[in-house]
Protein backbone atom coordinates (compact mmCIF):
# COMPACT_ATOMS: atom_id res chain seq x y z
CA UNK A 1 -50.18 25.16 -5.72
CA UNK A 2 -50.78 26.00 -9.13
CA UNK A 3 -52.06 29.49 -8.43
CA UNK A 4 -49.05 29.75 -5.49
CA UNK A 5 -51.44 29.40 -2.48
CA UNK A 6 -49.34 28.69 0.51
CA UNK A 7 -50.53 26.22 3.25
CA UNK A 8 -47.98 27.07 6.25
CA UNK A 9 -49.93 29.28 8.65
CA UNK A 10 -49.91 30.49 12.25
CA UNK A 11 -50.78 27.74 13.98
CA UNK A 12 -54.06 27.44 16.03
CA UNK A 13 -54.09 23.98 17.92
CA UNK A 14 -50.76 25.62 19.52
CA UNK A 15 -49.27 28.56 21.94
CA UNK A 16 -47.59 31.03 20.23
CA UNK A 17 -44.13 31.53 21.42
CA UNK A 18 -43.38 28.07 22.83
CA UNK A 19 -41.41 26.63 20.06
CA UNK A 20 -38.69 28.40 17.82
CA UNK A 21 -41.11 29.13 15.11
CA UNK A 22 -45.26 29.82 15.29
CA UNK A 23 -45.86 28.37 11.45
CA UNK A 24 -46.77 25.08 10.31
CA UNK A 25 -48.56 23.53 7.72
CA UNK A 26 -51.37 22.25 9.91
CA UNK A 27 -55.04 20.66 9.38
CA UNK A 28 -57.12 22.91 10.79
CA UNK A 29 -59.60 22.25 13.76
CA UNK A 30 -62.64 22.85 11.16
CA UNK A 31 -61.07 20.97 8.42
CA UNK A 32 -60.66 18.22 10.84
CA UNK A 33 -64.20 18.27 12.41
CA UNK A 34 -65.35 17.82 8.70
CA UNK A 35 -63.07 14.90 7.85
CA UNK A 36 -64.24 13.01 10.65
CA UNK A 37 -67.96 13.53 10.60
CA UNK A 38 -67.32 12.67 6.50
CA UNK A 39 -65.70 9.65 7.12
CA UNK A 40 -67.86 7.80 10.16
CA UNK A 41 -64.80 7.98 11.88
CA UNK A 42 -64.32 5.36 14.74
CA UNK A 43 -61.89 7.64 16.85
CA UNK A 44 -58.20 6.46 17.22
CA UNK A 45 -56.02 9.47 16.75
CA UNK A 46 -55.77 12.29 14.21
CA UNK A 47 -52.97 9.58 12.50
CA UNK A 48 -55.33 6.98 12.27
CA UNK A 49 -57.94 9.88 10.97
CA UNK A 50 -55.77 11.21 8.14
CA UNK A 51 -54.52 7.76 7.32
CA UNK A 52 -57.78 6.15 7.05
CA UNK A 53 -59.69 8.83 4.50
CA UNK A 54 -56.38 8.81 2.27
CA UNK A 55 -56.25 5.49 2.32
CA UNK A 56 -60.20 4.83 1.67
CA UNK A 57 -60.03 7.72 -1.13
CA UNK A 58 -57.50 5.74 -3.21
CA UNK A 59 -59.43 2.27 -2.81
CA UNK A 60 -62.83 4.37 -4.04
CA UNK A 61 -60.61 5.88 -6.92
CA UNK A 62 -59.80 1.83 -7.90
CA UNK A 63 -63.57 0.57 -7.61
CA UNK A 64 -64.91 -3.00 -7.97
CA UNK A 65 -61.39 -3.37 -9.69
CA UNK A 66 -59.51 -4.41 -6.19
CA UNK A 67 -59.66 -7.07 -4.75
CA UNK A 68 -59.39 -5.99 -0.54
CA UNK A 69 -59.01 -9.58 0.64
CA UNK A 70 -55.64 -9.97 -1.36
CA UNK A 71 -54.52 -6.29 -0.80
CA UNK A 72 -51.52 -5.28 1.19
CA UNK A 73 -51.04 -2.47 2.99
CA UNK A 74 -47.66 -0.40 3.43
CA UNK A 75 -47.73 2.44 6.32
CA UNK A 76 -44.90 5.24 6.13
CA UNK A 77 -45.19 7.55 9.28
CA UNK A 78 -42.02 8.58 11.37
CA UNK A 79 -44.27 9.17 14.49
CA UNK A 80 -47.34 7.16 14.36
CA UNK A 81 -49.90 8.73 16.56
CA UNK A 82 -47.96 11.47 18.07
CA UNK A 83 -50.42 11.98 20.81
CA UNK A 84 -50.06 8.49 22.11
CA UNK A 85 -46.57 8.90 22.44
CA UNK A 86 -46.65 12.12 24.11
CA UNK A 87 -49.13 10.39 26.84
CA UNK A 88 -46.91 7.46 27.33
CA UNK A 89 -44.08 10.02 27.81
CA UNK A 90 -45.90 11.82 29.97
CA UNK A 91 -47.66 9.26 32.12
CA UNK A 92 -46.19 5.90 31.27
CA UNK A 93 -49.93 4.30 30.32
CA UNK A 94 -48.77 2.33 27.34
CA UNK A 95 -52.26 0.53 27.13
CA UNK A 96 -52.99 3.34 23.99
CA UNK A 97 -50.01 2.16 21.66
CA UNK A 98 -50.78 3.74 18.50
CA UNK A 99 -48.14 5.09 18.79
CA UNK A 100 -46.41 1.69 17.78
CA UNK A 101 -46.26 2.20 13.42
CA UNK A 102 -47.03 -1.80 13.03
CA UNK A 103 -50.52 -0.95 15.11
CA UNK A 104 -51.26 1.47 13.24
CA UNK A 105 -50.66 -0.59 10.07
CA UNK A 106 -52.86 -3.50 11.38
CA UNK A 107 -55.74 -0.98 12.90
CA UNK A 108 -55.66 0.90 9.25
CA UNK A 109 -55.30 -2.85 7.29
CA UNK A 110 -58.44 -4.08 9.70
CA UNK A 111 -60.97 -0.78 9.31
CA UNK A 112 -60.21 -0.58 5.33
CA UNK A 113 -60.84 -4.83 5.65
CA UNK A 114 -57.86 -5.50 3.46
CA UNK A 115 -56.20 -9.43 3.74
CA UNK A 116 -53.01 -8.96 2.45
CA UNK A 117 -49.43 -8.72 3.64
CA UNK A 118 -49.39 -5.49 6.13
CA UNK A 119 -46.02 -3.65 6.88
CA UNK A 120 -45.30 -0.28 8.42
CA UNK A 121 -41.78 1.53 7.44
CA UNK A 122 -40.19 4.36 9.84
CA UNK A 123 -37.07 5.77 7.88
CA UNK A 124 -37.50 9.03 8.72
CA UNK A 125 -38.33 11.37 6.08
CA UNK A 126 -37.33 9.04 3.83
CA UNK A 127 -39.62 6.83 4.82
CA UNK A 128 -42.52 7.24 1.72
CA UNK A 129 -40.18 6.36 -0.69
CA UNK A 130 -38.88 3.40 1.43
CA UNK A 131 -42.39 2.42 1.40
CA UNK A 132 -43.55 2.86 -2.29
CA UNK A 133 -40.02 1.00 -2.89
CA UNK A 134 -40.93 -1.77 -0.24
CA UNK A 135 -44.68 -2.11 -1.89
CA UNK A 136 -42.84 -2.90 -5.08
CA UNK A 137 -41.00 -5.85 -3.64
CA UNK A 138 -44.31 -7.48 -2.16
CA UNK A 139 -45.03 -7.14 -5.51
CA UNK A 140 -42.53 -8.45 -7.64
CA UNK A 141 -42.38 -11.24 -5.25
CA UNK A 142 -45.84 -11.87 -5.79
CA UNK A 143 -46.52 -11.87 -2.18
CA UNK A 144 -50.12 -9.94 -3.18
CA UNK A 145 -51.31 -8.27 -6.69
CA UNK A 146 -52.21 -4.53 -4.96
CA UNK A 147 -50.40 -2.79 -2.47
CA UNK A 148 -51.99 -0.01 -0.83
CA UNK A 149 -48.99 2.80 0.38
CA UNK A 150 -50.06 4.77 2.70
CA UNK A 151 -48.11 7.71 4.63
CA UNK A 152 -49.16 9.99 7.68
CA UNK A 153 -47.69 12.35 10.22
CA UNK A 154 -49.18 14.74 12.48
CA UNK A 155 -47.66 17.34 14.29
CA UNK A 156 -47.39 17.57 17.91
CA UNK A 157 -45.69 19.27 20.73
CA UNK A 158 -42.25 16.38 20.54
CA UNK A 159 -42.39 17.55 17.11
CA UNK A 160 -41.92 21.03 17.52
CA UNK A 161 -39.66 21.32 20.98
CA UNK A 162 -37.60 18.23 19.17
CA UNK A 163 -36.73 20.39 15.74
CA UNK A 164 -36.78 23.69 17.82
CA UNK A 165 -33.80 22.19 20.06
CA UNK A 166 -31.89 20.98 16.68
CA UNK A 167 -32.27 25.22 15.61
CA UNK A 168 -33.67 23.50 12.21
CA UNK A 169 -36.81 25.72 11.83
CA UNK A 170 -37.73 28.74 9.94
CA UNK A 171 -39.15 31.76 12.34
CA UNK A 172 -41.22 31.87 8.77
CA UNK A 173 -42.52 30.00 5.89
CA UNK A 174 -39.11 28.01 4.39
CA UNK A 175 -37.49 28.87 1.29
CA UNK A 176 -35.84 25.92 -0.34
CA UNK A 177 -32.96 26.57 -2.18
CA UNK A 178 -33.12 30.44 -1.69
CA UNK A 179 -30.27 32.21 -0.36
CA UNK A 180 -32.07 33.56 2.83
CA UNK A 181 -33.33 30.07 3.95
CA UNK A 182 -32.55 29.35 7.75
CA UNK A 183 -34.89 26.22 8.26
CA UNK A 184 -37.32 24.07 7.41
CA UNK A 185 -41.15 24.24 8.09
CA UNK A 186 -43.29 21.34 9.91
CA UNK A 187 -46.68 19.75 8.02
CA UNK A 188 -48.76 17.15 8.79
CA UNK A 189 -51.04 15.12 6.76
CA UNK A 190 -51.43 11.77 4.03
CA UNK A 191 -51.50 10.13 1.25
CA UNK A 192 -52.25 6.83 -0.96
CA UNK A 193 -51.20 5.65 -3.77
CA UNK A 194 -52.30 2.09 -4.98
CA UNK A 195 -49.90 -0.08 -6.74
CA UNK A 196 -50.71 -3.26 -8.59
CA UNK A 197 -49.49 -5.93 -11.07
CA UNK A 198 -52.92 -7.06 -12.00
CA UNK A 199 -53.59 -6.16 -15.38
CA UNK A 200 -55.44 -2.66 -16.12
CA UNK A 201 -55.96 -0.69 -19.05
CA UNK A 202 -53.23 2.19 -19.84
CA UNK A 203 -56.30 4.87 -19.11
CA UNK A 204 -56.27 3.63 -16.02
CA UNK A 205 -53.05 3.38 -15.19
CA UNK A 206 -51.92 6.38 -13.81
CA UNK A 207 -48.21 6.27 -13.94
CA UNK A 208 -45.72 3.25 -13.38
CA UNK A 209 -43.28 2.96 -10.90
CA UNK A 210 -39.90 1.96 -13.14
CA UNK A 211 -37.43 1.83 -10.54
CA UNK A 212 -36.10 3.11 -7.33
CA UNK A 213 -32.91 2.22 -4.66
CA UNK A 214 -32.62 3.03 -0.86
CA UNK A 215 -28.96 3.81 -0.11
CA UNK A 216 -27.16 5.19 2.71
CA UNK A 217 -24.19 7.44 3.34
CA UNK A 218 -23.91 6.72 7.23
CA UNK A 219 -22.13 10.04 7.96
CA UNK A 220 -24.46 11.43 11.12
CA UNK A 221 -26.82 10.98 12.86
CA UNK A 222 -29.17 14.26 11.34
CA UNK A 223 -26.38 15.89 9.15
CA UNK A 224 -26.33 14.77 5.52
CA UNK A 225 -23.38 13.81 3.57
CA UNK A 226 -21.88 16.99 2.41
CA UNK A 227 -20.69 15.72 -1.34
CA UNK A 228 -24.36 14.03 -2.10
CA UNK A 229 -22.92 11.09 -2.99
CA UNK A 230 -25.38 8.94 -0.93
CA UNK A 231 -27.70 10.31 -2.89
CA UNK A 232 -26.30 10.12 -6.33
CA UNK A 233 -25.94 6.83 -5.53
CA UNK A 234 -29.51 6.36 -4.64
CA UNK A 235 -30.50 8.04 -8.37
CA UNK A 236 -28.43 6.06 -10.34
CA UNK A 237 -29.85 2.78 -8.88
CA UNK A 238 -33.12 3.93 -9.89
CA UNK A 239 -32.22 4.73 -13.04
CA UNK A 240 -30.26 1.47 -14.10
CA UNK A 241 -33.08 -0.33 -12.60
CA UNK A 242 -35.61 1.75 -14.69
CA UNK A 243 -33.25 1.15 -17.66
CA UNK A 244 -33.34 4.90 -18.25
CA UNK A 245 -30.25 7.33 -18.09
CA UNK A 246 -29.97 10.88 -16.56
CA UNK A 247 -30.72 12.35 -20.03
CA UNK A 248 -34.48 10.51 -20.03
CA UNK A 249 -35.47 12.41 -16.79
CA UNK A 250 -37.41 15.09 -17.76
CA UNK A 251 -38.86 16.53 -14.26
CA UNK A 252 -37.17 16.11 -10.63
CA UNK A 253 -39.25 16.76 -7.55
CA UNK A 254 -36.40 17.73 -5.11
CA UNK A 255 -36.91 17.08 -1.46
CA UNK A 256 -36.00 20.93 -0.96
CA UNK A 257 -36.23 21.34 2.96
CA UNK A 258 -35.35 24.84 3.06
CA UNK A 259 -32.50 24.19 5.72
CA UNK A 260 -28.78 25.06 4.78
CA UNK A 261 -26.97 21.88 4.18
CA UNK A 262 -30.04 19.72 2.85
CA UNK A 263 -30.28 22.08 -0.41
CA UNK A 264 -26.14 22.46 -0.87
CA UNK A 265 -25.84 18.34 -0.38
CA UNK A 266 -29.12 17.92 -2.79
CA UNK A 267 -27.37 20.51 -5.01
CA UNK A 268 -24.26 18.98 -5.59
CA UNK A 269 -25.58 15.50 -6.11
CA UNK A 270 -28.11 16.30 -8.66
CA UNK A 271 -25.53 18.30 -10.57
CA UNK A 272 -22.75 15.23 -9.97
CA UNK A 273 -26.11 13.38 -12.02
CA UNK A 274 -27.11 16.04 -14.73
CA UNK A 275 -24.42 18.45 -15.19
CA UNK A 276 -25.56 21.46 -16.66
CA UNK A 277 -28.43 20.15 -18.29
CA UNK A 278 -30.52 19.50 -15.54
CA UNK A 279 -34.41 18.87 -15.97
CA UNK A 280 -36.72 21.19 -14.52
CA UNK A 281 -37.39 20.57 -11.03
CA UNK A 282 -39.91 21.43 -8.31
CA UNK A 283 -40.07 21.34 -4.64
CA UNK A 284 -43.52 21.62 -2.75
CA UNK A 285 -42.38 22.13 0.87
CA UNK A 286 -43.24 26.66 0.70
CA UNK A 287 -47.04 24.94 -0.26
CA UNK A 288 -47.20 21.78 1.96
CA UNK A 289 -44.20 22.34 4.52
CA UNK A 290 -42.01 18.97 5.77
CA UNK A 291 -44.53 16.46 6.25
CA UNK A 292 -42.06 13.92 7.59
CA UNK A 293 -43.25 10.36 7.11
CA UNK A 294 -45.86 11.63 4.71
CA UNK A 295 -43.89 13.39 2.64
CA UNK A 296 -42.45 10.88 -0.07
CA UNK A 297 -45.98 9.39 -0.41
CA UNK A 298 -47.58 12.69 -0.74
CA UNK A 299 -45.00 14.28 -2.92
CA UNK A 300 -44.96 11.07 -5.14
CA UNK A 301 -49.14 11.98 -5.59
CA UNK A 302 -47.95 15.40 -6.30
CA UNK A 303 -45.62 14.07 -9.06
CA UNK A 304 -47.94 12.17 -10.92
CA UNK A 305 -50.35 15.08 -11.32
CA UNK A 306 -47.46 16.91 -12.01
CA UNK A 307 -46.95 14.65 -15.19
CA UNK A 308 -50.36 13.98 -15.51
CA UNK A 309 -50.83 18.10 -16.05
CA UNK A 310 -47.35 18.40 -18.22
CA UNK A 311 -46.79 21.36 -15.59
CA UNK A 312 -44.83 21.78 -12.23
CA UNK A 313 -45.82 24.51 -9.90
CA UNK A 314 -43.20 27.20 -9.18
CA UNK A 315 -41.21 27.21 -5.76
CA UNK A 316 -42.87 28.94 -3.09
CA UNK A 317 -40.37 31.46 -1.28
CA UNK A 318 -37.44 31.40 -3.85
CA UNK A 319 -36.33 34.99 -4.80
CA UNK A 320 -32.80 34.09 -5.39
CA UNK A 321 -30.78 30.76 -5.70
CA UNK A 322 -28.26 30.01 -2.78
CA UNK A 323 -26.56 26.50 -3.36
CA UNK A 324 -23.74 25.51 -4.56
CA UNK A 325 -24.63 24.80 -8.01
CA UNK A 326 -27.42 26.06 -10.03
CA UNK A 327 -30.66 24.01 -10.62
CA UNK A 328 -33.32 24.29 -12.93
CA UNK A 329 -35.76 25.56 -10.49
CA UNK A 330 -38.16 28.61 -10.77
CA UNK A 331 -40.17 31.15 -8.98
CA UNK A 332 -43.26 30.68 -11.29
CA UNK A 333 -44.93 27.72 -12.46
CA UNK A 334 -44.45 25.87 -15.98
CA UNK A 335 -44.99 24.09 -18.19
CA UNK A 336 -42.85 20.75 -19.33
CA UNK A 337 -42.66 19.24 -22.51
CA UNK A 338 -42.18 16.47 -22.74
CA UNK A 339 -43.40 14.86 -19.33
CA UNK A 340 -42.54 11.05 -19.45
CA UNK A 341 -39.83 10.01 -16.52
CA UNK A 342 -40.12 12.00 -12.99
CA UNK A 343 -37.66 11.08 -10.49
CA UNK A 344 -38.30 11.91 -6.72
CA UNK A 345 -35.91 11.92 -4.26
CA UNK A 346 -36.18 12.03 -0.23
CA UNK A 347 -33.20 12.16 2.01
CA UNK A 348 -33.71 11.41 5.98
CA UNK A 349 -31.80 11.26 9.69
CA UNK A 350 -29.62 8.73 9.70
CA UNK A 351 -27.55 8.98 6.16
CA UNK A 352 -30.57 7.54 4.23
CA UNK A 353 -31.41 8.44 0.64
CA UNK A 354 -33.84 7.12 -1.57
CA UNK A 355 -35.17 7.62 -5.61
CA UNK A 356 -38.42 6.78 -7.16
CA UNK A 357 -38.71 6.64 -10.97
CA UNK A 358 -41.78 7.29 -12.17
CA UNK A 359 -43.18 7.10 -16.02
CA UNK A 360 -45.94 7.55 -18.40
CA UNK A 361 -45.00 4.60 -19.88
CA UNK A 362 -45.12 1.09 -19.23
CA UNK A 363 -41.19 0.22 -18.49
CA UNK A 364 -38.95 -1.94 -20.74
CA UNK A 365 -38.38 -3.99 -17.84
CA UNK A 366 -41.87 -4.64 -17.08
């Protein structure tokens, strides 16, 4: 991302011409072949696939240090495995129901052998910051010590006719916040973050979550609220719960779809927060594309290297700003000084919103 590679492609596992746009950011036949002859894969679904190496990656990260028998498990995905849906669509056999998030959750919680409480949250693309927010409840209720937050989609052909009948996809790779943008593009893929209470030492600790809320502006069904204030609601939770103000932020990664009223609504509610001094801010999706369920848990990865690296890459397809009010977004990539509080924001169908805090630094609150 850093040297502005972009991931949304033609597709190749399908037809050109049947949906309203031929790009996606799609795992590639090969690249899959690899992954599953890598990871002794015992052959539920692409979902399961994706989900399963993420998932085992951040446990290997972790080491001896976790303790599997006591470790939860939180699955974000808005589709589950796609495929078994489309077959029970198609044929009615229902005996494959991976397709079901909570069986997903308990096949992934049984293959990585992990004992602890085991929840799966579909909130649309909202739905990885629901989860990392719904991990830290286990936690602070001390219903288990580590939480493992996982979050997978996969794209499919109900994807594709589905956002190619709401007219929300880009012929090309999307442009968030650019003036041209007509539509977002479709990704599919995972990630896994680990979250624990148990004590570890600050080199270890990556970041720390310090707060997040889950609010919702119940205006429609797909359209978001057009004054933000869902949102703004959603980052001002966070923050009060972080004990941070707006001025503390130093980075936002946006959610930045690249369709017309996401990026005015996100827009106006981040300038309703900042004002005119507005942190830099990033959005991923000209890279990575909308990876639905995935997204929040991904883009939350994303952010921590992002601190991690004091730099935020530049967003792919902007030539020239189109929302309502100006953000503190750029072409190129950066560097920011200094890097301590990230918040990350997701909005999703539905009227929901969510905000994750995340610092360098161990928060007042503990």
């Amino acid at each position: 991302m850093m040297a502005g590679t972009c991931g949304i492609r033609p597709m190749r596992r399908f037809r050109h011409g049947a949906f309203a746009t031929d790009y996606a950011a799609e795992v590639t036949p090969d690249d899959e072949e690899r992954l599953r002859l890598s990871e002794d894969y015992p052959g539920r679904g692409r979902a399961h696939l994706f989900a399963l190496a993420a998932g085992r990656h951040a446990l290997r990260m972790q080491g001896a240090a976790t303790d599997a028998s006591h470790t939860g498990l939180v699955l974000s995905t808005t589709k589950a495995e796609l495929a078994a849906l489309e077959r029970l669509a198609d044929t009615g056999d229902a005996l494959d129901d991976m397709y079901n998030p909570f069986r997903l959750a308990r096949a992934l919680a049984s293959d990585l052998r992990l004992g602890g409480p085991v929840l799966a949250v579909s909130n649309a693309c909202a739905s990885g910051l629901v989860a990392i927010a719904a991990a830290s409840r286990i936690l602070a209720r001390g219903e288990a010590r580590t939480v493992l937050v996982i979050g997978v989609d996969v794209l499919g052909e109900f994807l594709l006719a589905g956002f190619s009948a709401l007219a929300a996809l880009s012929e090309r790779p999307c442009r968030p916040y650019d003036e041209s943008r007509d539509g977002l593009s479709l990704g599919e893929g995972a990630g896994a973050i680990l979250l624990t209470t148990a004590p570890i030492s600050p080199a270890r600790a990556l970041a720390y979550v310090a707060g997040w809320s889950v609010t919702n502006d119940a205006n429609h069904i797909t359209a978001p609220s057009r004054n933000g204030d869902g949102l703004v609601s959603a980052m001002r939770r966070a923050l009060s719960m972080a004990g941070l103000d707006s001025g503390d932020i130093d980075c936002i990664n946006g959610h930045g779809t690249g369709t017309m009223y996401n990026d005015l609504m996100e827009a106006k509610a981040l300038y309703e927060l900042f004002g005119g001094d507005m942190p830099p801010m990033m959005s991923v999706k000209g890279y990575l594309a909308h990876t639905l369920g995935a997204a929040g848990v991904i883009e939350a990865v994303l952010s921590v290297a992002a601190m991690r690296e004091r730099a935020v890459p530049g967003c792919l397809g902007l030539e020239r700003q189109g929302v309502e009010r100006t953000l503190n977004v750029s072409a190129q990539s950066r560097r920011v000084e200094p890097m301590t509080h990230l918040v990350t924001i997701k909005c999703g169908f539905g009227g929901v919103n969510a905000a994750v805090i995340l610092s360098k630094e161990s928060p007042a609150n503990g």
